[in-house]
N, C-alpha and C. Protein backbone atom coordinates (compact mmCIF):
# COMPACT_ATOMS: atom_id res chain seq x y z
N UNK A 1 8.08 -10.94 -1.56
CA UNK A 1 8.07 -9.74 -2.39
C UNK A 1 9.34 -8.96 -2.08
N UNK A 2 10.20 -8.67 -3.21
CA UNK A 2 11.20 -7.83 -3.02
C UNK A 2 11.01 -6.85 -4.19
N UNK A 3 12.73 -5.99 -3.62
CA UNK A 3 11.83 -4.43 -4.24
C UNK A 3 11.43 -4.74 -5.76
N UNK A 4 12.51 -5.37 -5.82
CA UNK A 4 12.31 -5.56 -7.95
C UNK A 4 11.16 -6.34 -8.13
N UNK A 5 10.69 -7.08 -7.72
CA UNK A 5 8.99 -7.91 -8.11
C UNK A 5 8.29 -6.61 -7.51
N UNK A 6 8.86 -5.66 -6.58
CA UNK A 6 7.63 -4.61 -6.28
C UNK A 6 7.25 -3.65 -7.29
N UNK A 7 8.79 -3.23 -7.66
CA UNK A 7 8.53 -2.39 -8.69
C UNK A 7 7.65 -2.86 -10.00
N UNK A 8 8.02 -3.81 -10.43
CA UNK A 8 7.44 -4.51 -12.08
C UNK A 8 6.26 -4.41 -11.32
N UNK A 9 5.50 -4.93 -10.27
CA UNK A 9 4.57 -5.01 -9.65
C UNK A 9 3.54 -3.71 -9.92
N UNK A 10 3.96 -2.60 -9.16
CA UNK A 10 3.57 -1.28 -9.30
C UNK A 10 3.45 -0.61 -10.51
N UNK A 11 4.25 -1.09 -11.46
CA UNK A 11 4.50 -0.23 -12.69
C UNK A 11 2.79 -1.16 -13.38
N UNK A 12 3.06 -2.27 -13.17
CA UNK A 12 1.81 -2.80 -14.08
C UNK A 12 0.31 -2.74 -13.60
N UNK A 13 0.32 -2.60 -11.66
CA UNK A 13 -0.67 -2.27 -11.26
C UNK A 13 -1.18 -0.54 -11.80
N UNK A 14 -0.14 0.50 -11.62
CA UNK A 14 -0.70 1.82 -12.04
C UNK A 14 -1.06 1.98 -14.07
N UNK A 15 -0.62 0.82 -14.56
CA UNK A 15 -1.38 0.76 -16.21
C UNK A 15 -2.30 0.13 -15.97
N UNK A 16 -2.90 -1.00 -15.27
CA UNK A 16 -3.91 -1.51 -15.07
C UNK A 16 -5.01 -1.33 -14.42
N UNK A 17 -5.03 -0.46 -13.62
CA UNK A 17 -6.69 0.08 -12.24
C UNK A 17 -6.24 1.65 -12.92
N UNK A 18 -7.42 1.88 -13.61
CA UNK A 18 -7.24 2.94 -14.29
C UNK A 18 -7.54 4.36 -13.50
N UNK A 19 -7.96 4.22 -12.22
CA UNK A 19 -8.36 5.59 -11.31
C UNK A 19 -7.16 5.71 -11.06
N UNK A 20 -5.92 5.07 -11.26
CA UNK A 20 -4.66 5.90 -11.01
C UNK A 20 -4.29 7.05 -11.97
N UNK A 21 -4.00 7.88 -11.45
CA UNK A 21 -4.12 9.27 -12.94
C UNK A 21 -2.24 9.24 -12.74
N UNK A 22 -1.07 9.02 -11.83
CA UNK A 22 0.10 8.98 -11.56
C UNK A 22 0.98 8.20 -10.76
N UNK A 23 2.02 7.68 -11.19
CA UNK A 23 3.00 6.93 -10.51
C UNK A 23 4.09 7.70 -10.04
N UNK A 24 4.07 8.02 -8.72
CA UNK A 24 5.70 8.78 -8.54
C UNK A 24 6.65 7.99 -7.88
N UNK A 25 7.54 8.02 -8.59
CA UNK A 25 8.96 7.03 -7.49
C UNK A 25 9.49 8.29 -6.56
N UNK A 26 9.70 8.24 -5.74
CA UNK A 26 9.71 8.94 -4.48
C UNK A 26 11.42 8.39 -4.12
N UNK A 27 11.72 7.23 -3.87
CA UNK A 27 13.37 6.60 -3.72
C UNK A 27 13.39 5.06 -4.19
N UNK A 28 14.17 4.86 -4.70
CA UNK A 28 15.14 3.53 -5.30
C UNK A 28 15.70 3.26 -5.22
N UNK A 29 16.40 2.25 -4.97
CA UNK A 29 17.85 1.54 -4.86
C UNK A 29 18.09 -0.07 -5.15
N UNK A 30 18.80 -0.80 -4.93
CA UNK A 30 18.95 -2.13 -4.97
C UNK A 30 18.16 -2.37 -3.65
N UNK A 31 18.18 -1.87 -3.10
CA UNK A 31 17.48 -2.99 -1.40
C UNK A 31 16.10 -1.94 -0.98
N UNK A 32 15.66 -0.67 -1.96
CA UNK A 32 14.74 -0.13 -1.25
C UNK A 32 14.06 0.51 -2.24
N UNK A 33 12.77 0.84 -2.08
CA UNK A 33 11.70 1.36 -2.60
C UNK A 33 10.60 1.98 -2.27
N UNK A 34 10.47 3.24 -2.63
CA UNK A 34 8.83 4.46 -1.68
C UNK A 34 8.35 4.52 -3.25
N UNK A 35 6.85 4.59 -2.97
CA UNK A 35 6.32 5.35 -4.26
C UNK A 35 5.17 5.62 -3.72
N UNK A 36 4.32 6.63 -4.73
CA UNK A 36 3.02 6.67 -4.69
C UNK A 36 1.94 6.41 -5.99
N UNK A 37 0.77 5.73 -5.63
CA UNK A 37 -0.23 5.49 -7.05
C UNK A 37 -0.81 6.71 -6.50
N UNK A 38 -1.07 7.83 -7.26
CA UNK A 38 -2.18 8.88 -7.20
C UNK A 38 -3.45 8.21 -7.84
N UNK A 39 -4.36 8.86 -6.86
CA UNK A 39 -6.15 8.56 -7.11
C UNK A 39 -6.29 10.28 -7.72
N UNK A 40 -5.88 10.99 -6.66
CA UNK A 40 -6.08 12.18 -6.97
C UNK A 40 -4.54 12.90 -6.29
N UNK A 41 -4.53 14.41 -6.19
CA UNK A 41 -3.66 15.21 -5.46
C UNK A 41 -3.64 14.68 -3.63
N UNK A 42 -4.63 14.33 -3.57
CA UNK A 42 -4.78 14.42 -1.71
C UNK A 42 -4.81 12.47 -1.46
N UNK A 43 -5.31 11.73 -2.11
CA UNK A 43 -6.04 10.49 -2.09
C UNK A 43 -4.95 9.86 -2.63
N UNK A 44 -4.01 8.96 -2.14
CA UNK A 44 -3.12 8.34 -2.86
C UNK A 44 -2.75 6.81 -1.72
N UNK A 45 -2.25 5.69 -2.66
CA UNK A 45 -1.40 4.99 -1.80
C UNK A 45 0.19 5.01 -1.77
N UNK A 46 0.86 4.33 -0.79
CA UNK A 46 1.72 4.59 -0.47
C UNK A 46 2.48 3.06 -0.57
N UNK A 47 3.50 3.16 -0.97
CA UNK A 47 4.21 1.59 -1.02
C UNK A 47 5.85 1.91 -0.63
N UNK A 48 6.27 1.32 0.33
CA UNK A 48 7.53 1.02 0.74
C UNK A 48 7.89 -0.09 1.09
N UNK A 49 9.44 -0.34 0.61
CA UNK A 49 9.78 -1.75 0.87
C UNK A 49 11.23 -1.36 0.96
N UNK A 50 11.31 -2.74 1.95
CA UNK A 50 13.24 -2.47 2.37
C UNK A 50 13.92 -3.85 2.82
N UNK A 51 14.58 -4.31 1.10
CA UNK A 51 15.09 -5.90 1.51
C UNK A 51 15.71 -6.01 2.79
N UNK A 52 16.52 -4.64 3.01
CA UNK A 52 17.42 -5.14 4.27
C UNK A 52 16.84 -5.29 5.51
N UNK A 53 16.16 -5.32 5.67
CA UNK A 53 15.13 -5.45 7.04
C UNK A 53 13.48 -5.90 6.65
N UNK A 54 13.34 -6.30 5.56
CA UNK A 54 12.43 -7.20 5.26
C UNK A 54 10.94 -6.39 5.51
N UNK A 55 10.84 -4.99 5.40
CA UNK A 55 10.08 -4.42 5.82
C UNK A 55 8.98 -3.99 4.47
N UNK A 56 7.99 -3.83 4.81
CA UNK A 56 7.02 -3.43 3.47
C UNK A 56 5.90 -2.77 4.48
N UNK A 57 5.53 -1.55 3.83
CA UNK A 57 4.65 -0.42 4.20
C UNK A 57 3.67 -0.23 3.02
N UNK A 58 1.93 -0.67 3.29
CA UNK A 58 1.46 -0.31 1.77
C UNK A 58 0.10 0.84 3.05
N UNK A 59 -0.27 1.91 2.27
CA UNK A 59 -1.00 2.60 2.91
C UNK A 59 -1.59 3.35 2.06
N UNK A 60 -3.09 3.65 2.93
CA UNK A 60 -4.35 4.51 1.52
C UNK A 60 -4.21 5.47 2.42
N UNK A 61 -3.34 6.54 2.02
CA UNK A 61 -4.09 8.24 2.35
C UNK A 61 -4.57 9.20 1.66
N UNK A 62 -5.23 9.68 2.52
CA UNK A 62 -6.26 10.93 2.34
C UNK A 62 -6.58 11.90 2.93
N UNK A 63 -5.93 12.91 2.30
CA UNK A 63 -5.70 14.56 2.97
C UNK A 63 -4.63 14.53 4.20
N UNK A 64 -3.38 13.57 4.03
CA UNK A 64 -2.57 13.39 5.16
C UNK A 64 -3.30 12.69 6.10
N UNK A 65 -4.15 12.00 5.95
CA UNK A 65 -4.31 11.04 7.14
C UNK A 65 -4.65 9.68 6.74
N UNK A 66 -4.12 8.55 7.46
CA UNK A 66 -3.98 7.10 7.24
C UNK A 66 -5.76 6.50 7.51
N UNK A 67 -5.88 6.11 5.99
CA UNK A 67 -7.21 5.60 6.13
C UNK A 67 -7.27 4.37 6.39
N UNK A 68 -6.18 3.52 5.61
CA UNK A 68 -5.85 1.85 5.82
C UNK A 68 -4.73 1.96 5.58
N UNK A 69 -4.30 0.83 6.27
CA UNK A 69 -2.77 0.03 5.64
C UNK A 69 -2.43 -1.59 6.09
N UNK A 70 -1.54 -1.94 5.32
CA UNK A 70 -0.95 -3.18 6.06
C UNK A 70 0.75 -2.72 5.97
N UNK A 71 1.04 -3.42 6.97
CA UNK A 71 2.40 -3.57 7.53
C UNK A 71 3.44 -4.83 7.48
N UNK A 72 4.42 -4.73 7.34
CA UNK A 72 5.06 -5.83 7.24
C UNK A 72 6.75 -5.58 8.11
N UNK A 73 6.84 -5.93 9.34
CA UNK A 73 7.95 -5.31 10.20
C UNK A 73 9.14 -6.67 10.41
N UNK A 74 10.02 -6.75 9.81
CA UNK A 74 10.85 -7.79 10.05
C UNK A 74 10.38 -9.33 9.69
N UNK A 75 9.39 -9.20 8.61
CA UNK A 75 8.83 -10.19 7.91
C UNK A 75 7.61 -10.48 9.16
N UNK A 76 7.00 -9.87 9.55
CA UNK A 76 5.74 -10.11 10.30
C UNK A 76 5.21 -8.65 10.08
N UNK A 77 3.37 -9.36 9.46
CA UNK A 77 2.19 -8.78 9.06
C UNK A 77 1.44 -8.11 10.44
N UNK A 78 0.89 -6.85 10.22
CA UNK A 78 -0.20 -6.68 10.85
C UNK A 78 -0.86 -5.65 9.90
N UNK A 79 -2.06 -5.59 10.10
CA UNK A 79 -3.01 -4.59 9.66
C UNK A 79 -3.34 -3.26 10.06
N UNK A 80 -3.58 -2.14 10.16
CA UNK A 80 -4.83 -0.78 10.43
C UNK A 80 -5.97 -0.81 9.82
N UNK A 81 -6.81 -1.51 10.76
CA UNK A 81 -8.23 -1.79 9.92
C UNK A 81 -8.59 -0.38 9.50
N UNK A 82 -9.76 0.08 8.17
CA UNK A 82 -10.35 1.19 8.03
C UNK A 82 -10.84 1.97 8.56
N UNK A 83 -11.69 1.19 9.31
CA UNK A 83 -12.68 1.42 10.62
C UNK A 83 -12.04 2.53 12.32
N UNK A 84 -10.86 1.78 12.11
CA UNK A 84 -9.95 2.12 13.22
C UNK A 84 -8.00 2.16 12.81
N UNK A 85 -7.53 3.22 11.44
CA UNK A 85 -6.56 3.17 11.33
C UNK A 85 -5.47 3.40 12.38
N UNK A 86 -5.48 3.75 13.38
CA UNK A 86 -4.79 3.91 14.50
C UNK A 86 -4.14 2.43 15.01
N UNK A 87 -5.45 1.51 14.89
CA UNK A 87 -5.25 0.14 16.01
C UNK A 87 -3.92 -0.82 14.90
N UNK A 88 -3.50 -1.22 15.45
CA UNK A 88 -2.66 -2.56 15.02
C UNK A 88 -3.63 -3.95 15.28
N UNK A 89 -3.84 -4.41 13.94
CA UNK A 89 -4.51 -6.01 14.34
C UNK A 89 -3.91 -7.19 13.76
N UNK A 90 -3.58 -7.61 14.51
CA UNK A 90 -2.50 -8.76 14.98
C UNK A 90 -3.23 -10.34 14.50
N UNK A 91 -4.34 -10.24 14.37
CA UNK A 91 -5.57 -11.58 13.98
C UNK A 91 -4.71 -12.35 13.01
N UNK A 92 -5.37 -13.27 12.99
CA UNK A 92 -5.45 -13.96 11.63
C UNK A 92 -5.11 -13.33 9.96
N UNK A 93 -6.12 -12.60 10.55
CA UNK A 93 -6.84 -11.76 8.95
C UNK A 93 -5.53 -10.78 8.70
N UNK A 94 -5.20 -10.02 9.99
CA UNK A 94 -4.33 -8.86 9.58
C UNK A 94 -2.70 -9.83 9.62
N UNK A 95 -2.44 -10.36 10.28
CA UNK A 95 -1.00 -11.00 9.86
C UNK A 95 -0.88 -11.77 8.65
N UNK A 96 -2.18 -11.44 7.86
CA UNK A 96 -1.71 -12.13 6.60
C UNK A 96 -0.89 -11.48 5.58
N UNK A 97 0.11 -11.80 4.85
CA UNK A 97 0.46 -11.58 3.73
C UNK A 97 -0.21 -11.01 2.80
N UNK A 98 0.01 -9.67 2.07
CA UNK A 98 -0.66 -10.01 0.75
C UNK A 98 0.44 -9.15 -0.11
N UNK A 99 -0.32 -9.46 -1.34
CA UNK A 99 0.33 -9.21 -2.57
C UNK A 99 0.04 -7.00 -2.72
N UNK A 100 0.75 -7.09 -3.83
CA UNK A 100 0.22 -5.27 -3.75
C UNK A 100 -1.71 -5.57 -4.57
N UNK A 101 -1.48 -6.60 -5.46
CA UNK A 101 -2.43 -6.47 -6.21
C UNK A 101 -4.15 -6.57 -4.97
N UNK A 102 -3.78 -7.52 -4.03
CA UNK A 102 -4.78 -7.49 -2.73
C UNK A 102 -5.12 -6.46 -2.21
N UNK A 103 -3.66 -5.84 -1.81
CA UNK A 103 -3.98 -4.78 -1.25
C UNK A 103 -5.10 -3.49 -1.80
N UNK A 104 -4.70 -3.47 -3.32
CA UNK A 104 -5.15 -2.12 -3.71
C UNK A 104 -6.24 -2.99 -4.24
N UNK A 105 -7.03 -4.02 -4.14
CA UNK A 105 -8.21 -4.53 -4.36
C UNK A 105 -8.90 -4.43 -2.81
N UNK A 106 -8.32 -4.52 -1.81
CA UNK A 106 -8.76 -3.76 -0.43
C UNK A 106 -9.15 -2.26 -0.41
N UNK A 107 -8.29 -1.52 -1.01
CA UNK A 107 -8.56 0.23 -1.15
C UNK A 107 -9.86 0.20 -1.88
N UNK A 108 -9.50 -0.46 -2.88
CA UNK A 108 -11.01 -0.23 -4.01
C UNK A 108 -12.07 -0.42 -3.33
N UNK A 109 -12.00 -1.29 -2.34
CA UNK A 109 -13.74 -1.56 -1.79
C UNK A 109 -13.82 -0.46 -0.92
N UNK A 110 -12.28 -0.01 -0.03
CA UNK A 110 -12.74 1.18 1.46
C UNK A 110 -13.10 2.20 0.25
N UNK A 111 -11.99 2.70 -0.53
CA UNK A 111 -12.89 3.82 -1.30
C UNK A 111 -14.11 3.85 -2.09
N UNK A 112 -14.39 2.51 -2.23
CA UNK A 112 -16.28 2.66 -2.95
C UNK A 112 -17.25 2.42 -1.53
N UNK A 113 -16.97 2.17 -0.43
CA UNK A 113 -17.85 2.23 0.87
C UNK A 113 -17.72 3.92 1.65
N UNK A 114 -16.82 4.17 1.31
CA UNK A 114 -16.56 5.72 1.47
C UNK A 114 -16.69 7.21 0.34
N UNK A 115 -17.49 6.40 -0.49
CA UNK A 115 -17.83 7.06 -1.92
C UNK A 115 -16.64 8.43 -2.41
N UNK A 116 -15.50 7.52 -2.15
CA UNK A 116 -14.15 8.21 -2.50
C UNK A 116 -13.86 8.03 -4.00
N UNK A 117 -13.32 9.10 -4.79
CA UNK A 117 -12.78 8.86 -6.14
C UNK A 117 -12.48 7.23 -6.52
């Protein structure tokens, strides 16, 4: 995944999962990318990516605090499970790869187990 498959990525995920009410591009460039999908004002995810260091940041916050995320640091995965966003998990499960479309199919379940927007 680089920024330009992220972006087309994002643009078609926020027309498609319709609890997104906004897309903000936050920064752009040829090698980099921040945005946010709004759920609401406080409840949003977070997507960053940076070809030059191979880095990708996708994260669900709420009211300023990290509910989930996955990580991607020099082309190696780890997770912040829901349960425990603080911990880094290094498993199997969390060094996996995923797509944005996984990811925010991950949010959808923490926010319907957390009877979030």
């Amino acid at each position: 995944m680089n920024v330009r498959q992220l972006f087309g990525n994002l643009r078609q995920e926020a027309q498609t999962r319709s609890y997104f009410c906004r897309l903000e591009l936050i920064a752009q460039s040829t090698h980099l990318l921040k945005a946010r999908l709004y759920v609401t004002a406080t409840l949003f995810v977070q997507v960053y990516r940076n070809d030059q260091y191979n880095t990708t940041n996708l994260v669900l916050l709420y009211e300023g605090q990290r509910l989930y995320a996955r990580d991607q640091l020099d082309g190696v995965w780890h997770r912040h499970p829901a349960g425990n966003p603080q911990q880094h998990d290094h498993s199997v499960e969390g060094q996996r790869a995923v797509s944005l479309a996984e990811f925010l199919t991950e949010v959808e379940i923490i926010l319907a187990a957390r009877d979030l927007p």
